[in-house]
Protein backbone atom coordinates (compact mmCIF):
# COMPACT_ATOMS: atom_id res chain seq x y z
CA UNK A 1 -5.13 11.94 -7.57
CA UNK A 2 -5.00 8.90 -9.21
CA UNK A 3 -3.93 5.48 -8.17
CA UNK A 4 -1.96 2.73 -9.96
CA UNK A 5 -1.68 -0.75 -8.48
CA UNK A 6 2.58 -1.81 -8.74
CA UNK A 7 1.70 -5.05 -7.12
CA UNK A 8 -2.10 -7.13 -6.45
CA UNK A 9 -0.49 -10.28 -5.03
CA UNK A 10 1.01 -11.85 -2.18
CA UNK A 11 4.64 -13.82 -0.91
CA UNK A 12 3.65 -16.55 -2.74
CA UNK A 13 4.96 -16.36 -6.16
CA UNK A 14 2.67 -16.34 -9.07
CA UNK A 15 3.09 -15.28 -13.39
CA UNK A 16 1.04 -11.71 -13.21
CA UNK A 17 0.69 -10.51 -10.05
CA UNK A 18 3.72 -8.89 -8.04
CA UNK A 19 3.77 -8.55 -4.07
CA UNK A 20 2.38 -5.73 -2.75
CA UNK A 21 3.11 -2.32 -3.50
CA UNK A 22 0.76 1.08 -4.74
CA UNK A 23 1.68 4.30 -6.66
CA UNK A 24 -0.48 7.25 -5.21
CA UNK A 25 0.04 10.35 -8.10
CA UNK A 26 -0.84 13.64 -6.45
CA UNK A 27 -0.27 16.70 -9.05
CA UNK A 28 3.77 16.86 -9.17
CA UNK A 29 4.11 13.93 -6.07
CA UNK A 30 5.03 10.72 -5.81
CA UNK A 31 3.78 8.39 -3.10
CA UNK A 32 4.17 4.73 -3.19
CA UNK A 33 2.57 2.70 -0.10
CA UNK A 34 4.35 -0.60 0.97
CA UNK A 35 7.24 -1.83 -2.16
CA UNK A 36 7.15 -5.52 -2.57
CA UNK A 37 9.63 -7.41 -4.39
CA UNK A 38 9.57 -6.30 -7.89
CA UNK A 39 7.21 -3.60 -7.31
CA UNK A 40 10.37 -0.98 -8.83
CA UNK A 41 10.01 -2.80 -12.04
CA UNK A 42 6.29 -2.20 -12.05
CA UNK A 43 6.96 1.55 -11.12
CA UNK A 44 9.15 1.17 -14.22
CA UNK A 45 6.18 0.06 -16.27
CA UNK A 46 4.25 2.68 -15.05
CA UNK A 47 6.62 5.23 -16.65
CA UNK A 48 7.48 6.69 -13.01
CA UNK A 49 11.19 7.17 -11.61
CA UNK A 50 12.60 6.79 -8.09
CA UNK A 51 14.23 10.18 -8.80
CA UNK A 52 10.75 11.34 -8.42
CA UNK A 53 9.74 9.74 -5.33
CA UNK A 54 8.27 12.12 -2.45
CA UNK A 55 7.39 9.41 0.66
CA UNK A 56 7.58 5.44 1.01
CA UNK A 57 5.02 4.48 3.41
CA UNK A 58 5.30 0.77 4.83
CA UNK A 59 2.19 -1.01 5.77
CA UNK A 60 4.06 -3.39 8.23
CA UNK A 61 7.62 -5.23 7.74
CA UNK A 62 6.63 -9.13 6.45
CA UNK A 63 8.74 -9.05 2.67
CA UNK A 64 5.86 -9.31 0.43
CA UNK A 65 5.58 -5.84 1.35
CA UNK A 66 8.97 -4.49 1.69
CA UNK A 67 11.80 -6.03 -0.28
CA UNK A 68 12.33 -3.47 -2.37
CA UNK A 69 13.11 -1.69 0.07
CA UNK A 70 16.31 -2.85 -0.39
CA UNK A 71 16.89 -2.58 -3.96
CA UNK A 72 15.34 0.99 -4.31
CA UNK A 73 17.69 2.38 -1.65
CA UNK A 74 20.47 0.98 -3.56
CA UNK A 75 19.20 2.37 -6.68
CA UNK A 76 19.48 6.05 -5.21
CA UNK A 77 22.85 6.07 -4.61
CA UNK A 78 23.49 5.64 -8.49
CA UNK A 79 25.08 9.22 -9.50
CA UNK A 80 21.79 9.10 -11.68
CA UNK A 81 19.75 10.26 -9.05
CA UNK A 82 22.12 12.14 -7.25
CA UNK A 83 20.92 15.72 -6.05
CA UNK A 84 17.34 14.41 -5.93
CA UNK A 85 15.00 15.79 -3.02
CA UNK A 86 15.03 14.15 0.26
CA UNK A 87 13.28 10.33 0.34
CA UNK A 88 10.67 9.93 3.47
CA UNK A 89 10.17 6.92 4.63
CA UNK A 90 7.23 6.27 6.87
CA UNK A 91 6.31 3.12 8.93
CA UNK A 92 5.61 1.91 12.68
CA UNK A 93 8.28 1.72 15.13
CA UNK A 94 10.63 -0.76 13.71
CA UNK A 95 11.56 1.24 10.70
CA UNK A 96 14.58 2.66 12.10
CA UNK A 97 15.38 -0.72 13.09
CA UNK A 98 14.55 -2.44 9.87
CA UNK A 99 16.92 -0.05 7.83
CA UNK A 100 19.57 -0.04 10.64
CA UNK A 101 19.48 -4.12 9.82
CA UNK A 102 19.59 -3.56 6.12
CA UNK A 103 22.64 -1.09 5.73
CA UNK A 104 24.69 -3.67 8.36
CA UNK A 105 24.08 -6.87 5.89
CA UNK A 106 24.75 -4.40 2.85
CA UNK A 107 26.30 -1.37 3.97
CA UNK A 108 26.49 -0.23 -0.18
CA UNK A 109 22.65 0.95 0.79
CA UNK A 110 23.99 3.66 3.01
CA UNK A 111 22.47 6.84 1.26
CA UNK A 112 24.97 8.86 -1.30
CA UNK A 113 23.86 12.04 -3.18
CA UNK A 114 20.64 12.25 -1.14
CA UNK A 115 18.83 12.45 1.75
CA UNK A 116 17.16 9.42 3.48
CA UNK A 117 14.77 10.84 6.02
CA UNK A 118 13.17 8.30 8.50
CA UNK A 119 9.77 8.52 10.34
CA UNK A 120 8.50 6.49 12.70
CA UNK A 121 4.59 6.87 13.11
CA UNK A 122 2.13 6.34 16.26
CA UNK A 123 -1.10 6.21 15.44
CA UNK A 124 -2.93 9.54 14.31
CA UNK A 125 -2.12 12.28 11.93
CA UNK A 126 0.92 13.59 9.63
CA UNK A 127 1.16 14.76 6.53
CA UNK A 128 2.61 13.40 3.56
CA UNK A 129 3.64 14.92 0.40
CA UNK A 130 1.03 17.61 0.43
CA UNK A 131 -1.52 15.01 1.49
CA UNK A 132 -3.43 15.34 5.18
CA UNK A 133 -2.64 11.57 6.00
CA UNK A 134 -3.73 9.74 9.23
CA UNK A 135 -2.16 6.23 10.55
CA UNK A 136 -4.11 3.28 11.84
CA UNK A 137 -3.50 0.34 13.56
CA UNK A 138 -4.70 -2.35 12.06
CA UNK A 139 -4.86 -6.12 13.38
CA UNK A 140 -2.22 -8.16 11.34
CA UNK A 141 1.02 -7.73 13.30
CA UNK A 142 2.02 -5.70 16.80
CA UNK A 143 3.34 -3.17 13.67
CA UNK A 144 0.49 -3.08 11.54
CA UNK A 145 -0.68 0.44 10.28
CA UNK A 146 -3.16 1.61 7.45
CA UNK A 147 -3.15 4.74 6.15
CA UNK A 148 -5.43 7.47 5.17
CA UNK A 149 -4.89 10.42 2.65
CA UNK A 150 -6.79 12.81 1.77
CA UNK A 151 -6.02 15.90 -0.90
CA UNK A 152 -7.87 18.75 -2.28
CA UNK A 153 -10.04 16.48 -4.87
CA UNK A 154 -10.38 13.12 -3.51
CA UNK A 155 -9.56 10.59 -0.09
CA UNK A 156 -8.48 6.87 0.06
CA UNK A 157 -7.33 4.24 2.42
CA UNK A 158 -4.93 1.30 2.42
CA UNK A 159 -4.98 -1.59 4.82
CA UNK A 160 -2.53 -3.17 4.52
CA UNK A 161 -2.69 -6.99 5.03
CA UNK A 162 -5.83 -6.96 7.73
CA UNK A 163 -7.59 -9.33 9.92
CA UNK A 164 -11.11 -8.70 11.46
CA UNK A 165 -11.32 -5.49 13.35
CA UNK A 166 -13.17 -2.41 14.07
CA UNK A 167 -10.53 0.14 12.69
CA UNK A 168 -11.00 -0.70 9.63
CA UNK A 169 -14.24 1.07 9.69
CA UNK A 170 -12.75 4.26 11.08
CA UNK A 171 -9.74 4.15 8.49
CA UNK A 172 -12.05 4.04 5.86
CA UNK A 173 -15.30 5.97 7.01
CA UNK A 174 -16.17 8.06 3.94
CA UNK A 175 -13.05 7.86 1.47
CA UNK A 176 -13.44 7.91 -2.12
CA UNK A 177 -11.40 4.41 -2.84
CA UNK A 178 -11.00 1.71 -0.22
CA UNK A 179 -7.63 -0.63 -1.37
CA UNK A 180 -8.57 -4.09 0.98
CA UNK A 181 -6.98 -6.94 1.02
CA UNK A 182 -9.34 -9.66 0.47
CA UNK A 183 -6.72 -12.63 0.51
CA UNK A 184 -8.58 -15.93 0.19
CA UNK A 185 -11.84 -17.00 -0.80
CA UNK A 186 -15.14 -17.08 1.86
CA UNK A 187 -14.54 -20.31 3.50
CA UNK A 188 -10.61 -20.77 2.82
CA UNK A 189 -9.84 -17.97 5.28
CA UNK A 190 -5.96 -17.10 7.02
CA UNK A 191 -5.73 -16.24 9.98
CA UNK A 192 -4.34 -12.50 9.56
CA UNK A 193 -6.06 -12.16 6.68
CA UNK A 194 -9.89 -11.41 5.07
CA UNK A 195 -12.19 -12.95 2.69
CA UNK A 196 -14.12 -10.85 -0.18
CA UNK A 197 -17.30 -11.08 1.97
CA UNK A 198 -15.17 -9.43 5.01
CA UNK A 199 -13.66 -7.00 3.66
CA UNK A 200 -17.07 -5.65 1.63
CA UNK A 201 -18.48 -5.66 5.01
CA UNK A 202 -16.36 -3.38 6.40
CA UNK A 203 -16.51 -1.01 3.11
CA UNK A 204 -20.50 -1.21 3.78
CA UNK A 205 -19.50 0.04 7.29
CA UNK A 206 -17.55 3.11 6.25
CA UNK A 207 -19.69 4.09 3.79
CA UNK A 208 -16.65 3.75 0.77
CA UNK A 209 -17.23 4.71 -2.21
CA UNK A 210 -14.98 2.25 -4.61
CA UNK A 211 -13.76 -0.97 -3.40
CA UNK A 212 -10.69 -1.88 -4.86
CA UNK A 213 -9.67 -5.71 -3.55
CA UNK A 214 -6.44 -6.99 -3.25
CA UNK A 215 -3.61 -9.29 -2.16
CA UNK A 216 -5.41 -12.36 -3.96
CA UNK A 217 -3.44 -15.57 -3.09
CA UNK A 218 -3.73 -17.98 -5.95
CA UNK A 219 -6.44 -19.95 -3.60
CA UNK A 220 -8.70 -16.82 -5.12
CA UNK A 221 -8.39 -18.39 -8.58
CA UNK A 222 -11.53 -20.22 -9.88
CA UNK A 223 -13.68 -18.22 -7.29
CA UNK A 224 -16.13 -15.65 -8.40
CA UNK A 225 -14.92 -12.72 -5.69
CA UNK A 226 -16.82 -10.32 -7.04
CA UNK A 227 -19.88 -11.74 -6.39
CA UNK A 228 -19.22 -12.80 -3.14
CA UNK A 229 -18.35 -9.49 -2.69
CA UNK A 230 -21.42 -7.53 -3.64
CA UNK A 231 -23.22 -9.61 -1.52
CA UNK A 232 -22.23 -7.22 1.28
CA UNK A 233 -21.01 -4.22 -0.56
CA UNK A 234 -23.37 -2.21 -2.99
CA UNK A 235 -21.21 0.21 -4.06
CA UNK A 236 -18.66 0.01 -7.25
CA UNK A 237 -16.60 -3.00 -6.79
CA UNK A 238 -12.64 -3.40 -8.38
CA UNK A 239 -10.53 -6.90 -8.28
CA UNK A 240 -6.78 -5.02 -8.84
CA UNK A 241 -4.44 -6.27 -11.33
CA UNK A 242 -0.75 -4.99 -11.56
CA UNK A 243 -0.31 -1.83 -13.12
CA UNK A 244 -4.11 -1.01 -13.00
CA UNK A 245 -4.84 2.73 -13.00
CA UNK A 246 -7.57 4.51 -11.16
CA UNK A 247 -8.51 7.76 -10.72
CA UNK A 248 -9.32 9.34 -7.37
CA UNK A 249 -11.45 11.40 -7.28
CA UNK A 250 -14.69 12.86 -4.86
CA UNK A 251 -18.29 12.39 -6.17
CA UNK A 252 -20.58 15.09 -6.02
């Protein structure tokens, strides 16, 4: 598998980093977890199509992580795409909801020439684009979900945006790459939110492998994260930047 980041940043607009949004490349599929504004641009840049999208999964519903939403359901109904296999789209109860909300302010995102397939997860296992996935709830909002995949040659997590809490640990426990937000310095924390420090505890927790932080608000300029990072974490340590690549991958 390998991983490339679409989007390291948060709502708050900044030169080079996008909201958030991750490309998960699994042989022939096409996974992207949460699609920020201008995260479609970055899948652009990454040399990827939304013809050859498998599953959207959704973190939670604030904007930073699903404008493009919007704009990428649009783009499918272009005759471009038309004939493509069906789109997933994975989230908490809401989704159905969200979309419903969506298509009545702009009913032009009403699917044409594909399939739009909705599913709205509790907590606990699916699958996902040939990918043994497993769904979280994580302490942000009432609709908060991580997600765990694992494949044939590697496992990793997303948390989404994440406050304190214990699932973490259980969401990660064991996975080859560990994508936590770690959104403002130690000592400048949000509530919702973790600090570099935080989140590396939790990684020390669940035994991860690679810690990839991310969703830096531009508070984390100036700071040395990783450091304050490997105070708590002792394994490999990664500060994402947008259209990063990593490859995922088990250890022996």
């Amino acid at each position: 598998m390998q991983l490339v980041v679409l989007g390291s940043g948060t709502a708050i607009p900044v030169a080079d980093r996008f909201p958030a949004g991750y490309l998960l490349r699994h042989g022939s599929h096409r996974v992207m977890v949460d699609c920020g504004p201008g995260t479609l641009r970055r899948l652009a840049q990454a040399g990827e199509s939304p013809r050859d999208l498998d599953a959207v999964l959704l973190t939670h519903y604030h904007t930073d992580h699903c404008a493009d939403l919007a704009a990428l359901l649009f783009a499918l109904r272009s005759p471009t795409f038309a004939g493509r296999p069906p789109l997933r789209l994975y989230g908490a109860p809401g989704l159905q909801r969200l979309v419903g909300k969506l298509t009545e302010a702009w009913p032009w995102l009403e699917p044409r020439g594909y399939e739009l397939q909705l599913v709205e997860l509790a907590p606990g296992p699916f699958a996902v684009a040939g990918l043994a996935a497993q769904a979280v709830p994580i302490r942000h909002t009432a609709q908060s979900l991580g997600y765990r995949l694992v494949g044939d040659t590697g496992s990793i997590a997303f948390s989404g945006d994440a406050d304190e809490c214990d699932e973490l640990v259980e969401l990660a426990r064991d996975v080859d790459v560990f994508v936590c937000e770690a959104a403002t310095p130690d000592g400048q924390k949000l509530d919702g939110h973790l600090t570099p420090q935080l989140t590396a505890g939790y990684a020390a927790r669940a035994n991860v492998r690679r810690l990839v932080l991310t969703h830096f608000y531009p508070e984390c300029s100036g700071h040395d994260l990783r450091a304050a990072a490997a105070s708590a974490f002792a394994g490999e340590l990664i500060l994402a930047e947008d259209l990063q690549q990593l490859t995922v991958q088990a250890t022996a």
